[in-house]
PDB file of N, CA and C in Angstrom:
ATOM      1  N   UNK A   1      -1.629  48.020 -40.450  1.00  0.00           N
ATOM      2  CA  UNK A   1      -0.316  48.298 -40.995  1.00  0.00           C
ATOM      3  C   UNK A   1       0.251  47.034 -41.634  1.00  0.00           C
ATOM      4  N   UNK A   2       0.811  47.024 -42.576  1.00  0.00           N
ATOM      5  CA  UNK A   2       1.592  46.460 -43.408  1.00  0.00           C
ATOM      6  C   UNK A   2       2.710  46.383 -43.564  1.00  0.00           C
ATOM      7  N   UNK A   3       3.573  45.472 -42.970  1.00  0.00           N
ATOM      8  CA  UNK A   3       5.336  45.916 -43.329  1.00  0.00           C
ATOM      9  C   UNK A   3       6.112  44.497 -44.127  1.00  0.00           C
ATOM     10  N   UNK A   4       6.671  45.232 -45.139  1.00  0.00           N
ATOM     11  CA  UNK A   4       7.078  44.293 -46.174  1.00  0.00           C
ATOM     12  C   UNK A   4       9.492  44.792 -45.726  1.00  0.00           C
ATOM     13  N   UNK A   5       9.785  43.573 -46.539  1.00  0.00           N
ATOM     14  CA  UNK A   5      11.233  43.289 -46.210  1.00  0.00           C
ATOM     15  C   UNK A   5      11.229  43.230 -48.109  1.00  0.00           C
ATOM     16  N   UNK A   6      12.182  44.040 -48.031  1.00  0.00           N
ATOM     17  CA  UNK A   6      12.594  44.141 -49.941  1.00  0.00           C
ATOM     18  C   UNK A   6      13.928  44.278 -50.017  1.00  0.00           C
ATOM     19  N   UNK A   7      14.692  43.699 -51.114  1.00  0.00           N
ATOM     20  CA  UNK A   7      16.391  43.420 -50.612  1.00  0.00           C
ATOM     21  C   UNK A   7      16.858  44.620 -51.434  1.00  0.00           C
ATOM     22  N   UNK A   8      17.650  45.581 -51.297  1.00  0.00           N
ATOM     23  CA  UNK A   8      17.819  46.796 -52.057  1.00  0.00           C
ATOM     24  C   UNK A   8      17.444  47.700 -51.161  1.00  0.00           C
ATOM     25  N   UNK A   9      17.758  48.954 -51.577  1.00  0.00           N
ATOM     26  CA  UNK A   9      17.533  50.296 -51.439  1.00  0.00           C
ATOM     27  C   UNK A   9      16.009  51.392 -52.149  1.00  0.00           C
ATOM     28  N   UNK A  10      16.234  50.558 -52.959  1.00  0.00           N
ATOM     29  CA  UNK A  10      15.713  51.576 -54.648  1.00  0.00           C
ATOM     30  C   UNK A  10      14.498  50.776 -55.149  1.00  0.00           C
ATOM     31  N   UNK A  11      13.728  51.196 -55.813  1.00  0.00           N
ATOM     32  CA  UNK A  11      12.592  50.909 -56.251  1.00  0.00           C
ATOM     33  C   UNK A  11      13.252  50.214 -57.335  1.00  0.00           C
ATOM     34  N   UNK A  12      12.264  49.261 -58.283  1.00  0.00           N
ATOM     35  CA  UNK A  12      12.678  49.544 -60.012  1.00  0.00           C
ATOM     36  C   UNK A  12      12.996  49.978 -60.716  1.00  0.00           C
ATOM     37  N   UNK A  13      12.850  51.254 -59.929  1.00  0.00           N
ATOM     38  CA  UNK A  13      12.770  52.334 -61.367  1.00  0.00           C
ATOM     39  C   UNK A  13      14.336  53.267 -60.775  1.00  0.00           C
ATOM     40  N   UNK A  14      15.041  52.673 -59.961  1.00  0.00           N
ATOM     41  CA  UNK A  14      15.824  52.944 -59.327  1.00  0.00           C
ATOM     42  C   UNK A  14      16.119  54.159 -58.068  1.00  0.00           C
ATOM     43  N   UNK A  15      15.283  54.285 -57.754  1.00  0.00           N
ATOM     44  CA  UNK A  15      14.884  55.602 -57.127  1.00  0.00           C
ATOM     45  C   UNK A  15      14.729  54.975 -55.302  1.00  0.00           C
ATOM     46  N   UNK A  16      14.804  55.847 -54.560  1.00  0.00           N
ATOM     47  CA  UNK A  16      15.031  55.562 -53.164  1.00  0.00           C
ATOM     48  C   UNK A  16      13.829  55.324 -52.890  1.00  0.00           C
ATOM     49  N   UNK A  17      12.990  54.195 -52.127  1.00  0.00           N
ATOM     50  CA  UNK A  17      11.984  54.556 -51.024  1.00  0.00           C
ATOM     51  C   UNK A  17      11.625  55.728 -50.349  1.00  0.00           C
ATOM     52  N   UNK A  18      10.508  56.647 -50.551  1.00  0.00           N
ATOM     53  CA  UNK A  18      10.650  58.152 -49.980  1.00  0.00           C
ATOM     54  C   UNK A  18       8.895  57.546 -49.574  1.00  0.00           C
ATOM     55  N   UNK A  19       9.059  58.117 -48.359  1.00  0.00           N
ATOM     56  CA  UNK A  19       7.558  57.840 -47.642  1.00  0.00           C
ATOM     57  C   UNK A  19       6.482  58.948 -48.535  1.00  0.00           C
ATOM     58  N   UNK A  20       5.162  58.928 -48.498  1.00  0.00           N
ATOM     59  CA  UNK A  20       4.575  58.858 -49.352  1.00  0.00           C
ATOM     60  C   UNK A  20       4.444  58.408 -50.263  1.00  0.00           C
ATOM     61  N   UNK A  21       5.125  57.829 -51.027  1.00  0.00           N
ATOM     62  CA  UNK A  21       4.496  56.825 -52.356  1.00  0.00           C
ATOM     63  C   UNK A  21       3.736  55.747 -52.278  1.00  0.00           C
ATOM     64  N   UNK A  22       2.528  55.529 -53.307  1.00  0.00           N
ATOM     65  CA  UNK A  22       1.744  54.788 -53.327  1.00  0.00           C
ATOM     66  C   UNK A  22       2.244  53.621 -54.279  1.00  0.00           C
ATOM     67  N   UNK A  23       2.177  52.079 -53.495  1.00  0.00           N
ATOM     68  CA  UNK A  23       2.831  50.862 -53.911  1.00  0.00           C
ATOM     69  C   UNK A  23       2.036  49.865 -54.241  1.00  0.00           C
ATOM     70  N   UNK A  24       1.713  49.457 -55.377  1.00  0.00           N
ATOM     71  CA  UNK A  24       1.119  48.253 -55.519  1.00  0.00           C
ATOM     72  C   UNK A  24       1.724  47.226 -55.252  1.00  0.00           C
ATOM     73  N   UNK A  25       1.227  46.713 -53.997  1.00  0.00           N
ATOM     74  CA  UNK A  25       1.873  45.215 -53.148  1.00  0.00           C
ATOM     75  C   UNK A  25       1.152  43.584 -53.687  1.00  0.00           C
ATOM     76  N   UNK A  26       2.083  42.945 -54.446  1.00  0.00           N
ATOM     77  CA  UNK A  26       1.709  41.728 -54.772  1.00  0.00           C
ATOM     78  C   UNK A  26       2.336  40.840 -53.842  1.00  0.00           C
ATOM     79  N   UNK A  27       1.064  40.015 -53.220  1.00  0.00           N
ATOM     80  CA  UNK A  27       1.835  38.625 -52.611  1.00  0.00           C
ATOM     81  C   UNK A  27       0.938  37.816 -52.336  1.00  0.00           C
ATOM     82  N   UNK A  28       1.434  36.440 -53.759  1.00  0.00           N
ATOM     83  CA  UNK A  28       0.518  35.409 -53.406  1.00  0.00           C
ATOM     84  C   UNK A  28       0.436  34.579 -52.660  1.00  0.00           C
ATOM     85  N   UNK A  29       1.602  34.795 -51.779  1.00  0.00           N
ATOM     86  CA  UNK A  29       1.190  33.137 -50.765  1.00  0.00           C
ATOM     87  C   UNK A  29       0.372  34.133 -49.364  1.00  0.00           C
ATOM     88  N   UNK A  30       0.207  35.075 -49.112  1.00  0.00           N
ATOM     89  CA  UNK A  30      -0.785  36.295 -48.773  1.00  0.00           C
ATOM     90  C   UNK A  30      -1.832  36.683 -48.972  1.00  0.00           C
ATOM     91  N   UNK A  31      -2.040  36.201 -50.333  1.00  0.00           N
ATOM     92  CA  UNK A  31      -3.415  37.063 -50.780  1.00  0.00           C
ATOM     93  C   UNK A  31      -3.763  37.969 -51.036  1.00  0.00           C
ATOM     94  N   UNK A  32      -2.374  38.718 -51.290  1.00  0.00           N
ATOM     95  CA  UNK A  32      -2.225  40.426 -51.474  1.00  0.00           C
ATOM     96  C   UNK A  32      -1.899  40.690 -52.743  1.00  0.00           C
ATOM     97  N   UNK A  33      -3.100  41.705 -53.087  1.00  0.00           N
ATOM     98  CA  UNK A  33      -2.857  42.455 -54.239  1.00  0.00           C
ATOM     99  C   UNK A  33      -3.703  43.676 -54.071  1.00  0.00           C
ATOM    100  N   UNK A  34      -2.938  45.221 -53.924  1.00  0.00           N
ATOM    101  CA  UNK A  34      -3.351  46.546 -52.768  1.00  0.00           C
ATOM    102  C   UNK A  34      -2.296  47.567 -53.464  1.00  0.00           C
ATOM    103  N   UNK A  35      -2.789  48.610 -53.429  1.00  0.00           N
ATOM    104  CA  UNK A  35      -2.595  49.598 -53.487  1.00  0.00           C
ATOM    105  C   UNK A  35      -2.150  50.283 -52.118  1.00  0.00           C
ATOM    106  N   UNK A  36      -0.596  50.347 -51.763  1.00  0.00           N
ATOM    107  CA  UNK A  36      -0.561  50.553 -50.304  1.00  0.00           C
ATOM    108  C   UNK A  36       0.336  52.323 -50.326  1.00  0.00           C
ATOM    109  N   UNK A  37       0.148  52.926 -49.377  1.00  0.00           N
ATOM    110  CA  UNK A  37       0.524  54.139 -48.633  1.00  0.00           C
ATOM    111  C   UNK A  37       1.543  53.929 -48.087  1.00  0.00           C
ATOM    112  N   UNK A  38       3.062  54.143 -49.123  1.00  0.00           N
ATOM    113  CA  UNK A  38       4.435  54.110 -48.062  1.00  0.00           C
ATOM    114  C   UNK A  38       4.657  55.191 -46.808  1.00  0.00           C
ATOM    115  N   UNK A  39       4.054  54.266 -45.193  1.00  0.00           N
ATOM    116  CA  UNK A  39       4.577  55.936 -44.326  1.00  0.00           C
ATOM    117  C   UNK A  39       5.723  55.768 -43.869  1.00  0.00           C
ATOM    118  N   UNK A  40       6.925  54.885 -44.040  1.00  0.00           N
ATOM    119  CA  UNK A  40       8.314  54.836 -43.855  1.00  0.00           C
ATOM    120  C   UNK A  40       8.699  53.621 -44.169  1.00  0.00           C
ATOM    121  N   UNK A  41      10.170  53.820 -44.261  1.00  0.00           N
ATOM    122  CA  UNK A  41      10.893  52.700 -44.442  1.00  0.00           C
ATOM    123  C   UNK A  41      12.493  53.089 -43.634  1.00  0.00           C
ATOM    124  N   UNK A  42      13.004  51.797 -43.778  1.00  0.00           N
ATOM    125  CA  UNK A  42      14.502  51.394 -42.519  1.00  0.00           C
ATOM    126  C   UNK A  42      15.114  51.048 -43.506  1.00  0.00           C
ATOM    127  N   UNK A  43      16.593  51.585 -43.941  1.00  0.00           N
ATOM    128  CA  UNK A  43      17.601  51.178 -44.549  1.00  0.00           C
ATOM    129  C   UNK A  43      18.498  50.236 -43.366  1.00  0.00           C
ATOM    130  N   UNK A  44      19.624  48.729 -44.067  1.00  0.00           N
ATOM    131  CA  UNK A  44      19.794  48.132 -43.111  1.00  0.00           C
ATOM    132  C   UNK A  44      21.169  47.588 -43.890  1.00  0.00           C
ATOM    133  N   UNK A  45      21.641  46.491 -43.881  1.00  0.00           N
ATOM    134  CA  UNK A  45      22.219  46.129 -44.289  1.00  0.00           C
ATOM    135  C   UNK A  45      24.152  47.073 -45.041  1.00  0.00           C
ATOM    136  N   UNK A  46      24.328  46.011 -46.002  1.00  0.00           N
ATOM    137  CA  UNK A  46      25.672  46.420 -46.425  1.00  0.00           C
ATOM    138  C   UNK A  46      26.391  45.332 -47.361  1.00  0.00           C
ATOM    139  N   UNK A  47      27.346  45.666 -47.345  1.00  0.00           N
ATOM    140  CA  UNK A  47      28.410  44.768 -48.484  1.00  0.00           C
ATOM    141  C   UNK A  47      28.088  43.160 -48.226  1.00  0.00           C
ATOM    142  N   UNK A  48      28.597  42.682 -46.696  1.00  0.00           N
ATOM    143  CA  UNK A  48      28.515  41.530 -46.382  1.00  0.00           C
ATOM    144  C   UNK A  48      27.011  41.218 -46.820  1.00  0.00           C
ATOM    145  N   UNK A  49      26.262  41.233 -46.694  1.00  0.00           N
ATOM    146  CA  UNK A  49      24.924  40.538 -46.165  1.00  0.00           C
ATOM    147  C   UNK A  49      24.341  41.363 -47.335  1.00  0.00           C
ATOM    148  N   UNK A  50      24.453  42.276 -47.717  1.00  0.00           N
ATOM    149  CA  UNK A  50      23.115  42.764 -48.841  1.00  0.00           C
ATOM    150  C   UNK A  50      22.349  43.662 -48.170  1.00  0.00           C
ATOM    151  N   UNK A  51      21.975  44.592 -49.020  1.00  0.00           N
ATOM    152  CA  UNK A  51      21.271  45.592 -48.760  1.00  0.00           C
ATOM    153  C   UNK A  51      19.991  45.335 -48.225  1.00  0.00           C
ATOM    154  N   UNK A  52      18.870  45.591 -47.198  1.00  0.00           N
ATOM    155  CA  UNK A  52      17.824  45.178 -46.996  1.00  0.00           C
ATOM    156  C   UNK A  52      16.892  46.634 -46.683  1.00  0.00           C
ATOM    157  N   UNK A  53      15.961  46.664 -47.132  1.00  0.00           N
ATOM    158  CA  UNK A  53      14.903  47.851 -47.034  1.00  0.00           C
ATOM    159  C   UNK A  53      13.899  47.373 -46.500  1.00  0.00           C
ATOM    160  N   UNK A  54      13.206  47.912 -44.865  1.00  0.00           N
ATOM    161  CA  UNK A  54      11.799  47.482 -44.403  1.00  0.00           C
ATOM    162  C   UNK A  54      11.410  49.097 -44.702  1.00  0.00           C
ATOM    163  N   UNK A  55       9.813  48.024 -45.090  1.00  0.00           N
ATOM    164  CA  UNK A  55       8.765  49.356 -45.443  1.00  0.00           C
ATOM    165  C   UNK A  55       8.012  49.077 -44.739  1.00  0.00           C
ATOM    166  N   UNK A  56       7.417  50.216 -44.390  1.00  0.00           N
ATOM    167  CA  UNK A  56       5.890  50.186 -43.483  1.00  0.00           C
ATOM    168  C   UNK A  56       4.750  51.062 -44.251  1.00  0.00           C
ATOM    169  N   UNK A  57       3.514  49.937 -44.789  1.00  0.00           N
ATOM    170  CA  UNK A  57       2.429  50.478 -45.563  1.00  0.00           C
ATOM    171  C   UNK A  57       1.197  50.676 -44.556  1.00  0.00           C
ATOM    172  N   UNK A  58       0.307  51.874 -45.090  1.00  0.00           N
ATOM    173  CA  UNK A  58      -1.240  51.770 -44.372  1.00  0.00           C
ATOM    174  C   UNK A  58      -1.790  51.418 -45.581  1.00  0.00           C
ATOM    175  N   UNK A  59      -3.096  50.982 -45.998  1.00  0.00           N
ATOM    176  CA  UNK A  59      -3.951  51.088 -46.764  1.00  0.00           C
ATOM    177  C   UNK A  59      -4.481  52.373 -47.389  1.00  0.00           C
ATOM    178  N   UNK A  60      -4.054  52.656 -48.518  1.00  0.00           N
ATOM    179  CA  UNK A  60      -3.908  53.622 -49.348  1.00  0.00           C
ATOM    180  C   UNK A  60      -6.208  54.487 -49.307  1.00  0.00           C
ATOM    181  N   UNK A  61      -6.245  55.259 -48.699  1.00  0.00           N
ATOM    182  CA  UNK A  61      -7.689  56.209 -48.597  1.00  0.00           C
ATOM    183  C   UNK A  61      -7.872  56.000 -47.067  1.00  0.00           C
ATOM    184  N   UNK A  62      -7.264  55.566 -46.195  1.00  0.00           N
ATOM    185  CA  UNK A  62      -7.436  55.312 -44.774  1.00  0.00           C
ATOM    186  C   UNK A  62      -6.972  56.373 -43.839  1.00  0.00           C
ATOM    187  N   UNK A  63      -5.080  56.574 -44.513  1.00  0.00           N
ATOM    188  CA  UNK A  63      -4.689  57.392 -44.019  1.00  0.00           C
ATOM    189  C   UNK A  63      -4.952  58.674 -44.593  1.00  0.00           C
ATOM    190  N   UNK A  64      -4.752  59.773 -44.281  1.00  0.00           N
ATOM    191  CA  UNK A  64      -5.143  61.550 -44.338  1.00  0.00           C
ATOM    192  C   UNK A  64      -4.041  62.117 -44.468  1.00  0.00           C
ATOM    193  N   UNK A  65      -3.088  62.863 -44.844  1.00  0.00           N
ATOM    194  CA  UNK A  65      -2.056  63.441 -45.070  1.00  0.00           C
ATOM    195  C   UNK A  65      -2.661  64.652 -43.697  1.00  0.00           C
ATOM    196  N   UNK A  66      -3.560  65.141 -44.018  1.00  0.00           N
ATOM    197  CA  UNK A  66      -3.987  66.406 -43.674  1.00  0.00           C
ATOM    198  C   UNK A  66      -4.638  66.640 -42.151  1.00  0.00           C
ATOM    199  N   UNK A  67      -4.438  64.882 -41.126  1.00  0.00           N
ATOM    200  CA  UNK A  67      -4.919  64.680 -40.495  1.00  0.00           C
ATOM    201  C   UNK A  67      -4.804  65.401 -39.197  1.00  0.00           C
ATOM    202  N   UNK A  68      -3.458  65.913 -38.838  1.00  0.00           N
ATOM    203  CA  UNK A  68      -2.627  66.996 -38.103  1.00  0.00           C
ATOM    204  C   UNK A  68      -2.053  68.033 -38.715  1.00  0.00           C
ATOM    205  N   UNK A  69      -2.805  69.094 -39.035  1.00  0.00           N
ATOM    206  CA  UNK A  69      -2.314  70.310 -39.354  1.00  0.00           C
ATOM    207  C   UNK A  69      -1.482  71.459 -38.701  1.00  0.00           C
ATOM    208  N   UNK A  70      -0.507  72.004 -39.796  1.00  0.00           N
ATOM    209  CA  UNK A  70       0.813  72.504 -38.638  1.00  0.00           C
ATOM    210  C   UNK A  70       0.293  73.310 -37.605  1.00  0.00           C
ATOM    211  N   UNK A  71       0.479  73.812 -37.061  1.00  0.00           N
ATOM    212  CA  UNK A  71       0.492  74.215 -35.742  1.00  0.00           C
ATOM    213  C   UNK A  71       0.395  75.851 -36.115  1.00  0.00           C
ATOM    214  N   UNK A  72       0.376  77.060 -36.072  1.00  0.00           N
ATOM    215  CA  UNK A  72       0.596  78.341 -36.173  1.00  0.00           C
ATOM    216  C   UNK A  72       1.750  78.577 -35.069  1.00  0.00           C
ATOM    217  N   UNK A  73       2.553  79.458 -35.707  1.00  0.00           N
ATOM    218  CA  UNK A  73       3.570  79.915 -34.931  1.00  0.00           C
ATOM    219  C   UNK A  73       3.020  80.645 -34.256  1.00  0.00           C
ATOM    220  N   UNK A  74       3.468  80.746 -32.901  1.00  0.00           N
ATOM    221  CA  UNK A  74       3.182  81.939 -31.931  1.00  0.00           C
ATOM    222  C   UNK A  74       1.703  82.370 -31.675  1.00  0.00           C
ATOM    223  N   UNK A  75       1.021  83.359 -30.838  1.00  0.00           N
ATOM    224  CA  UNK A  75       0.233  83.479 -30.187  1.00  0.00           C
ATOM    225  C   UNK A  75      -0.070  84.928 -30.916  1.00  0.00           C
ATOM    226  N   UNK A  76      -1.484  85.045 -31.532  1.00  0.00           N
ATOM    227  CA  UNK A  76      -1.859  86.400 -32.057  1.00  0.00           C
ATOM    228  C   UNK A  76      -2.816  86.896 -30.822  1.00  0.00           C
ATOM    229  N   UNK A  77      -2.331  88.163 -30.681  1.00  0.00           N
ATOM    230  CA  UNK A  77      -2.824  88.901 -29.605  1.00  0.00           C
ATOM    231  C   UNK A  77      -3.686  90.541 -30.339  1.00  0.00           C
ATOM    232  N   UNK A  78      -4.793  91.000 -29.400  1.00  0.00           N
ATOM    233  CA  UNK A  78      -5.218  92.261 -30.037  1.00  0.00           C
ATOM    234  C   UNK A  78      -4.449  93.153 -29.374  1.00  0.00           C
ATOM    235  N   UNK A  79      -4.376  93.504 -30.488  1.00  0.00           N
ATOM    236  CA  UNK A  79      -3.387  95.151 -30.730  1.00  0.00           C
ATOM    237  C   UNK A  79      -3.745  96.255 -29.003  1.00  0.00           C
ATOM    238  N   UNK A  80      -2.790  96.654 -27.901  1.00  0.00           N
ATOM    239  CA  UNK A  80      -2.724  97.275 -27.116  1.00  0.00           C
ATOM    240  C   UNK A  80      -2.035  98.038 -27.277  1.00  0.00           C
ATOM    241  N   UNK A  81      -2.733  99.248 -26.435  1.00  0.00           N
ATOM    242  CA  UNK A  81      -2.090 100.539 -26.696  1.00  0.00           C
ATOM    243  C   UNK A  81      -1.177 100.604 -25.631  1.00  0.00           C
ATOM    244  N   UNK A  82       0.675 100.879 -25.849  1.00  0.00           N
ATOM    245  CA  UNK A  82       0.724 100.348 -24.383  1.00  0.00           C
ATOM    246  C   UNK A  82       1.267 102.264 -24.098  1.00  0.00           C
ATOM    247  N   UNK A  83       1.282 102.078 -22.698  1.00  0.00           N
ATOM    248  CA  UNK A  83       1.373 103.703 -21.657  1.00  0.00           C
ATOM    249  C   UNK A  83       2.423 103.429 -21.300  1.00  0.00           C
ATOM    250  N   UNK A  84       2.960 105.218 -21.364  1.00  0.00           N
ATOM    251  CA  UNK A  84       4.498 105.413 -20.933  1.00  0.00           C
ATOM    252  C   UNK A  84       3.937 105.604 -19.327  1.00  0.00           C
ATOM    253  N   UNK A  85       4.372 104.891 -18.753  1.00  0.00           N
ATOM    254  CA  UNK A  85       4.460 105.472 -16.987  1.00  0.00           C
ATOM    255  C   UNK A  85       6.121 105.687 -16.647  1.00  0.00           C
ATOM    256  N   UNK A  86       5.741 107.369 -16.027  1.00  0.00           N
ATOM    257  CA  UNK A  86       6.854 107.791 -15.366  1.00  0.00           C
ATOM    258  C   UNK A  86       7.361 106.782 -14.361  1.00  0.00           C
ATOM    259  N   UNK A  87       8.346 106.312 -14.601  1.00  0.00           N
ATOM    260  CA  UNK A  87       9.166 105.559 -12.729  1.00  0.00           C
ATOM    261  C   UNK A  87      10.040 106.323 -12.105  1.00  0.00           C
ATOM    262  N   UNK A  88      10.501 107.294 -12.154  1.00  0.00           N
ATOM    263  CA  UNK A  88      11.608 108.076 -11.855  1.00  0.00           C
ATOM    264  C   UNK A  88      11.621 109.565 -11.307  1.00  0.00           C
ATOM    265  N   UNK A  89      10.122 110.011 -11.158  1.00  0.00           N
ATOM    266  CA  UNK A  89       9.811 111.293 -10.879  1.00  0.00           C
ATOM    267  C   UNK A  89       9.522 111.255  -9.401  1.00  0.00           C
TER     268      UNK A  89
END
């Protein structure tokens, strides 16, 4: 995992951090230059101090979107025939 500190809210292109997007991460005193997998980010900050955005990257073909698939609602059962029983006679 990868977590970068970016001062803002918004991308360049002005648009919010939304998990899933794929980020090309430059940093040379790092050695980084990657294609990274946004799986969240932390809005922080404010007026005083400035806006601050932490992101958290995986390495973009590592992670699986598809890795936990939803769940099915409820329990499919075979079809029973169900019987009237008298209680009352």
């Amino acid at each position: 995992d990868v977590v970068v500190q970016v001062s803002g809210h918004r991308t360049p292109d002005g648009v919010l951090w939304t998990p899933g997007q794929r980020v090309r991460v430059i940093s040379e005193p790092h050695g980084t230059d990657a294609i990274l997998f946004l799986m969240g980010r932390t809005f922080s900050g404010g007026l005083p101090d400035g806006q601050i955005t932490q992101l958290r990257f995986k390495e973009d073909g590592i992670w699986i979107p598809d890795a936990y698939p939803s769940q099915k609602r409820g329990k499919k059962h075979a079809k029973n025939e169900t019987a009237v029983v008298p209680v009352w006679e």
